[in-house]
N, C-alpha and C. Protein backbone atom coordinates (compact mmCIF):
# COMPACT_ATOMS: atom_id res chain seq x y z
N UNK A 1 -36.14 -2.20 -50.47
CA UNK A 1 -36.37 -1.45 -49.26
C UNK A 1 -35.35 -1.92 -48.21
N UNK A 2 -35.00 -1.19 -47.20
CA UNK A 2 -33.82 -1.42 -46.22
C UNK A 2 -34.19 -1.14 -44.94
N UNK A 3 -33.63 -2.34 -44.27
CA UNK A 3 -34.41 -1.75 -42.68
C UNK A 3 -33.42 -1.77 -41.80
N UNK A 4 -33.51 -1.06 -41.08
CA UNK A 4 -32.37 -0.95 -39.98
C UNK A 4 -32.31 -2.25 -38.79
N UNK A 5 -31.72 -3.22 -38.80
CA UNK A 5 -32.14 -4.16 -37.81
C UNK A 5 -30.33 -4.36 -37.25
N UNK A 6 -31.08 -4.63 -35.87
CA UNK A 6 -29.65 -4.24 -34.60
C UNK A 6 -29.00 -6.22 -34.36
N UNK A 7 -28.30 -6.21 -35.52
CA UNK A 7 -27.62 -7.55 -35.42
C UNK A 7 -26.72 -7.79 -34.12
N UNK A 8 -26.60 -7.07 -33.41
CA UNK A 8 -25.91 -7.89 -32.43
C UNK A 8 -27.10 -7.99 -30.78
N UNK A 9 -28.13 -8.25 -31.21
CA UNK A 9 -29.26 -8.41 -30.60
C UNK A 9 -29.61 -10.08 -30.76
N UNK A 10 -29.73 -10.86 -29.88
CA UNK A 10 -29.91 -12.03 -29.91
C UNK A 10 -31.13 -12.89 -28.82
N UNK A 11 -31.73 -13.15 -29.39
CA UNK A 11 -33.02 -14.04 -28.85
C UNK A 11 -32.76 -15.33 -29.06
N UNK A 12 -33.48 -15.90 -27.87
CA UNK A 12 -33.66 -17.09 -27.69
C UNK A 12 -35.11 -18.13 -27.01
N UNK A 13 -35.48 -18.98 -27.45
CA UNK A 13 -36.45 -19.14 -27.03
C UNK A 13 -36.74 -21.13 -26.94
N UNK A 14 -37.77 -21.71 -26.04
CA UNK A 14 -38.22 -22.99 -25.91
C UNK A 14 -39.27 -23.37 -25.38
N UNK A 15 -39.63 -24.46 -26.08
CA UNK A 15 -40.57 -25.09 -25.66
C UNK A 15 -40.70 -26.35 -24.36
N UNK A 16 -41.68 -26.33 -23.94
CA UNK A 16 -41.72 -27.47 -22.51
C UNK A 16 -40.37 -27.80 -21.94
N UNK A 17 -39.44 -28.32 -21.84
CA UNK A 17 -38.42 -28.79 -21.75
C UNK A 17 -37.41 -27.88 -22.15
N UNK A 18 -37.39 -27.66 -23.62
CA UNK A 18 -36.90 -26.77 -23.47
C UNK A 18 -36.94 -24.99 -23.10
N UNK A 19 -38.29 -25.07 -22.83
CA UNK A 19 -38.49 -23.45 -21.81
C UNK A 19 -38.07 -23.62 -20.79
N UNK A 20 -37.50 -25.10 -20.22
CA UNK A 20 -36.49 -24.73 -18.44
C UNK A 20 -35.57 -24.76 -18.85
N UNK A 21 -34.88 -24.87 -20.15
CA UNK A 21 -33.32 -24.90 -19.98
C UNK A 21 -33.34 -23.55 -20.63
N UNK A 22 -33.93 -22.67 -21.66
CA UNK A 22 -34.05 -21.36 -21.62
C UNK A 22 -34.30 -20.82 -20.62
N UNK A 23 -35.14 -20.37 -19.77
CA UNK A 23 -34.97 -20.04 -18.90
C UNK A 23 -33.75 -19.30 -17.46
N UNK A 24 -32.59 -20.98 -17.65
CA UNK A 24 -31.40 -20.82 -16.66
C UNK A 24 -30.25 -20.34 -18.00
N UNK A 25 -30.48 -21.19 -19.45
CA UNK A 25 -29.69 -20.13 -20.26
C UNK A 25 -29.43 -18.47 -19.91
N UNK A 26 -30.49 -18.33 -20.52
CA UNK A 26 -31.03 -16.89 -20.63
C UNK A 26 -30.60 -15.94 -19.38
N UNK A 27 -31.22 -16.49 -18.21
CA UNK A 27 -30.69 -15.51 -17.05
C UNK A 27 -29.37 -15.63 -16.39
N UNK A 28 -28.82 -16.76 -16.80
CA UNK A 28 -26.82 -16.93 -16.27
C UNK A 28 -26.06 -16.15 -17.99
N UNK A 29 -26.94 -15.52 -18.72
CA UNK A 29 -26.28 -15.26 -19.76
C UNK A 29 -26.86 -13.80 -20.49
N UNK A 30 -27.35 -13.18 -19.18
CA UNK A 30 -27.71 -11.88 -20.07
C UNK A 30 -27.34 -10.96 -20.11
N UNK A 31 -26.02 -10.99 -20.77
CA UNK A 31 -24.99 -10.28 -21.58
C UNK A 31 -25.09 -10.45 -22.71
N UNK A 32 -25.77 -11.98 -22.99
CA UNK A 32 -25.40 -12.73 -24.86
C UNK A 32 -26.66 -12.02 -24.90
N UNK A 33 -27.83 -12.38 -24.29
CA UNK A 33 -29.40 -12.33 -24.58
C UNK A 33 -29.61 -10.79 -24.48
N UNK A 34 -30.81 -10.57 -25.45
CA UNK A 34 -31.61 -9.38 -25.38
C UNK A 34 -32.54 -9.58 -24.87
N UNK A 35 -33.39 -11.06 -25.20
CA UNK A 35 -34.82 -11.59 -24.61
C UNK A 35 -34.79 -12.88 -24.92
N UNK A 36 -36.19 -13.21 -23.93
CA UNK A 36 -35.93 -14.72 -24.26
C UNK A 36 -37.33 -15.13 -24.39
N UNK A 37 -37.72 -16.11 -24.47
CA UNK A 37 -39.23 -16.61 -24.79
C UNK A 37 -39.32 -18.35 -24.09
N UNK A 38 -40.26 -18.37 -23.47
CA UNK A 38 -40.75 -19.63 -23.08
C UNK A 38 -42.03 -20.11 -22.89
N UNK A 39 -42.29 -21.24 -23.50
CA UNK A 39 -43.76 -21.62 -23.85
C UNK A 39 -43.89 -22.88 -23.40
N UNK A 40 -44.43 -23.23 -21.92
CA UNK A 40 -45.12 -24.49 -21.41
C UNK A 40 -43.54 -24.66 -20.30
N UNK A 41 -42.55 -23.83 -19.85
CA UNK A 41 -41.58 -24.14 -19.37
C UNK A 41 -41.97 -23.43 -17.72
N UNK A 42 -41.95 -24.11 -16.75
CA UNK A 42 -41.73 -23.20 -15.47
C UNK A 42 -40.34 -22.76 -15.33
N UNK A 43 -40.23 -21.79 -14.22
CA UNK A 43 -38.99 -20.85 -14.29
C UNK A 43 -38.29 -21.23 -13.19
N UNK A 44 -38.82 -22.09 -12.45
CA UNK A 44 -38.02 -22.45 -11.11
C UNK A 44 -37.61 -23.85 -11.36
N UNK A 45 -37.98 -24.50 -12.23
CA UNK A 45 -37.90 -26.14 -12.36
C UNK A 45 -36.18 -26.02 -12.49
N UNK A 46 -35.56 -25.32 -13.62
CA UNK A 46 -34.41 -25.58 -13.65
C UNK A 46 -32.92 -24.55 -13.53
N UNK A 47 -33.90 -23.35 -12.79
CA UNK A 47 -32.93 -22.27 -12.62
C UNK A 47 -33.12 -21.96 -10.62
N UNK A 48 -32.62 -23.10 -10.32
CA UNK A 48 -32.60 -23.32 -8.79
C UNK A 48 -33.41 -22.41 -7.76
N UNK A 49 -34.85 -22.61 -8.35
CA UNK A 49 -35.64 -21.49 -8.03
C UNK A 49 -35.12 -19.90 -7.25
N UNK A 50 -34.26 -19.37 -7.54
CA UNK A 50 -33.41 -18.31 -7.38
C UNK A 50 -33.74 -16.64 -8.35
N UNK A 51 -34.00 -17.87 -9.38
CA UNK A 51 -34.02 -16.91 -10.83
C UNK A 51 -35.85 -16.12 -10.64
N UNK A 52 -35.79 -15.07 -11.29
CA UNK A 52 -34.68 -14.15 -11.61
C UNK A 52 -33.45 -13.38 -11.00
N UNK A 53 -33.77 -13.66 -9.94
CA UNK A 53 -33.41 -12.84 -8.54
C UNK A 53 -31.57 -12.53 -8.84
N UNK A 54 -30.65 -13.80 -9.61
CA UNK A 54 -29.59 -14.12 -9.60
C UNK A 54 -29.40 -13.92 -11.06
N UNK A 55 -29.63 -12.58 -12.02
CA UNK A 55 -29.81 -12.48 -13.37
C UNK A 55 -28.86 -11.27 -13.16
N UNK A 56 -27.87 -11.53 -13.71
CA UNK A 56 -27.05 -10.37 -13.82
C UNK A 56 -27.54 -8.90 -14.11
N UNK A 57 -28.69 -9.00 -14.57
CA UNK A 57 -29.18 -7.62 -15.12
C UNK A 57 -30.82 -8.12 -15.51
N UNK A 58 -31.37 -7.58 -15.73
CA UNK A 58 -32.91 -6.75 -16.61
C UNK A 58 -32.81 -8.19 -17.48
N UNK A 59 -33.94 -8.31 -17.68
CA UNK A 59 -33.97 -9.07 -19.37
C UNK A 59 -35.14 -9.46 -19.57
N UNK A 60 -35.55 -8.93 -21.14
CA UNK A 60 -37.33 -9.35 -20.94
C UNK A 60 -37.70 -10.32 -21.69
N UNK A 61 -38.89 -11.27 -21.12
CA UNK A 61 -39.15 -12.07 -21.16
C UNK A 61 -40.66 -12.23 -21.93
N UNK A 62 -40.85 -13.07 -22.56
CA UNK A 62 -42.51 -13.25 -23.26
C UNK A 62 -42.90 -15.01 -22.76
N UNK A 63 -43.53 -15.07 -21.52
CA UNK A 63 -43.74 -16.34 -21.28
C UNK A 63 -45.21 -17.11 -21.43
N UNK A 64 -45.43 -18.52 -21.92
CA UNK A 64 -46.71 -18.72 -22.23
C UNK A 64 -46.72 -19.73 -21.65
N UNK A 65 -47.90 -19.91 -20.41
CA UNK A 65 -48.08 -21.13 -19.94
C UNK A 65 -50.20 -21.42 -19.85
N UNK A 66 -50.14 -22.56 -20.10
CA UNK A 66 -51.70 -22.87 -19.85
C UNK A 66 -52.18 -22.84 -18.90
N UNK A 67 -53.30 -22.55 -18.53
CA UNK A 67 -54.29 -22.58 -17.31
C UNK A 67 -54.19 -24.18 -16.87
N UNK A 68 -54.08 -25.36 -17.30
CA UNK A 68 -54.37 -26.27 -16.81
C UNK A 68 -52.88 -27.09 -16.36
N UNK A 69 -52.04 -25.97 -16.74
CA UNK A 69 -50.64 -26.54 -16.41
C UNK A 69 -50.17 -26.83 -15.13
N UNK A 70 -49.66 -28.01 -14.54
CA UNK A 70 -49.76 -28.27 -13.36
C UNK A 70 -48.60 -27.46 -12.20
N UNK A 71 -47.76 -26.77 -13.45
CA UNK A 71 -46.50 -25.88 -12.64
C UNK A 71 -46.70 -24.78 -12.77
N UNK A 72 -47.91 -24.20 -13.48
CA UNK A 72 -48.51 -22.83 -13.78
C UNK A 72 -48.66 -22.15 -12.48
């Protein structure tokens, strides 16, 4: 069977630590990115709380943070 899948589509994604450096990846780079994913990462910790605001364009995001998270 054959599936049509759009290879020049690229995701990226991290955990705690690394969901803040995804994060400033992702939005100083979304030209490379299609989407990005972050799980336990805040979005201002390491993208000079600016972001998204300073994202060259659109880019969607799937973010997971806990209720008891203290940067939630």
């Amino acid at each position: 069977m054959a599936y049509k899948v759009a290879q020049n589509r690229i995701y990226i994604g991290g955990f705690s630590a690394g969901a803040h450096i995804v994060h400033e990846v992702a939005l100083t780079n979304t030209d490379t990115f299609a989407a990005y994913s972050a799980s336990a990462g805040a979005l201002d910790v390491f993208a000079d709380g600016n972001a998204p605001a300073t994202a060259a364009r659109r880019i969607s995001v799937d973010i997971h943070s806990g209720t008891e998270d203290p940067l939630f």
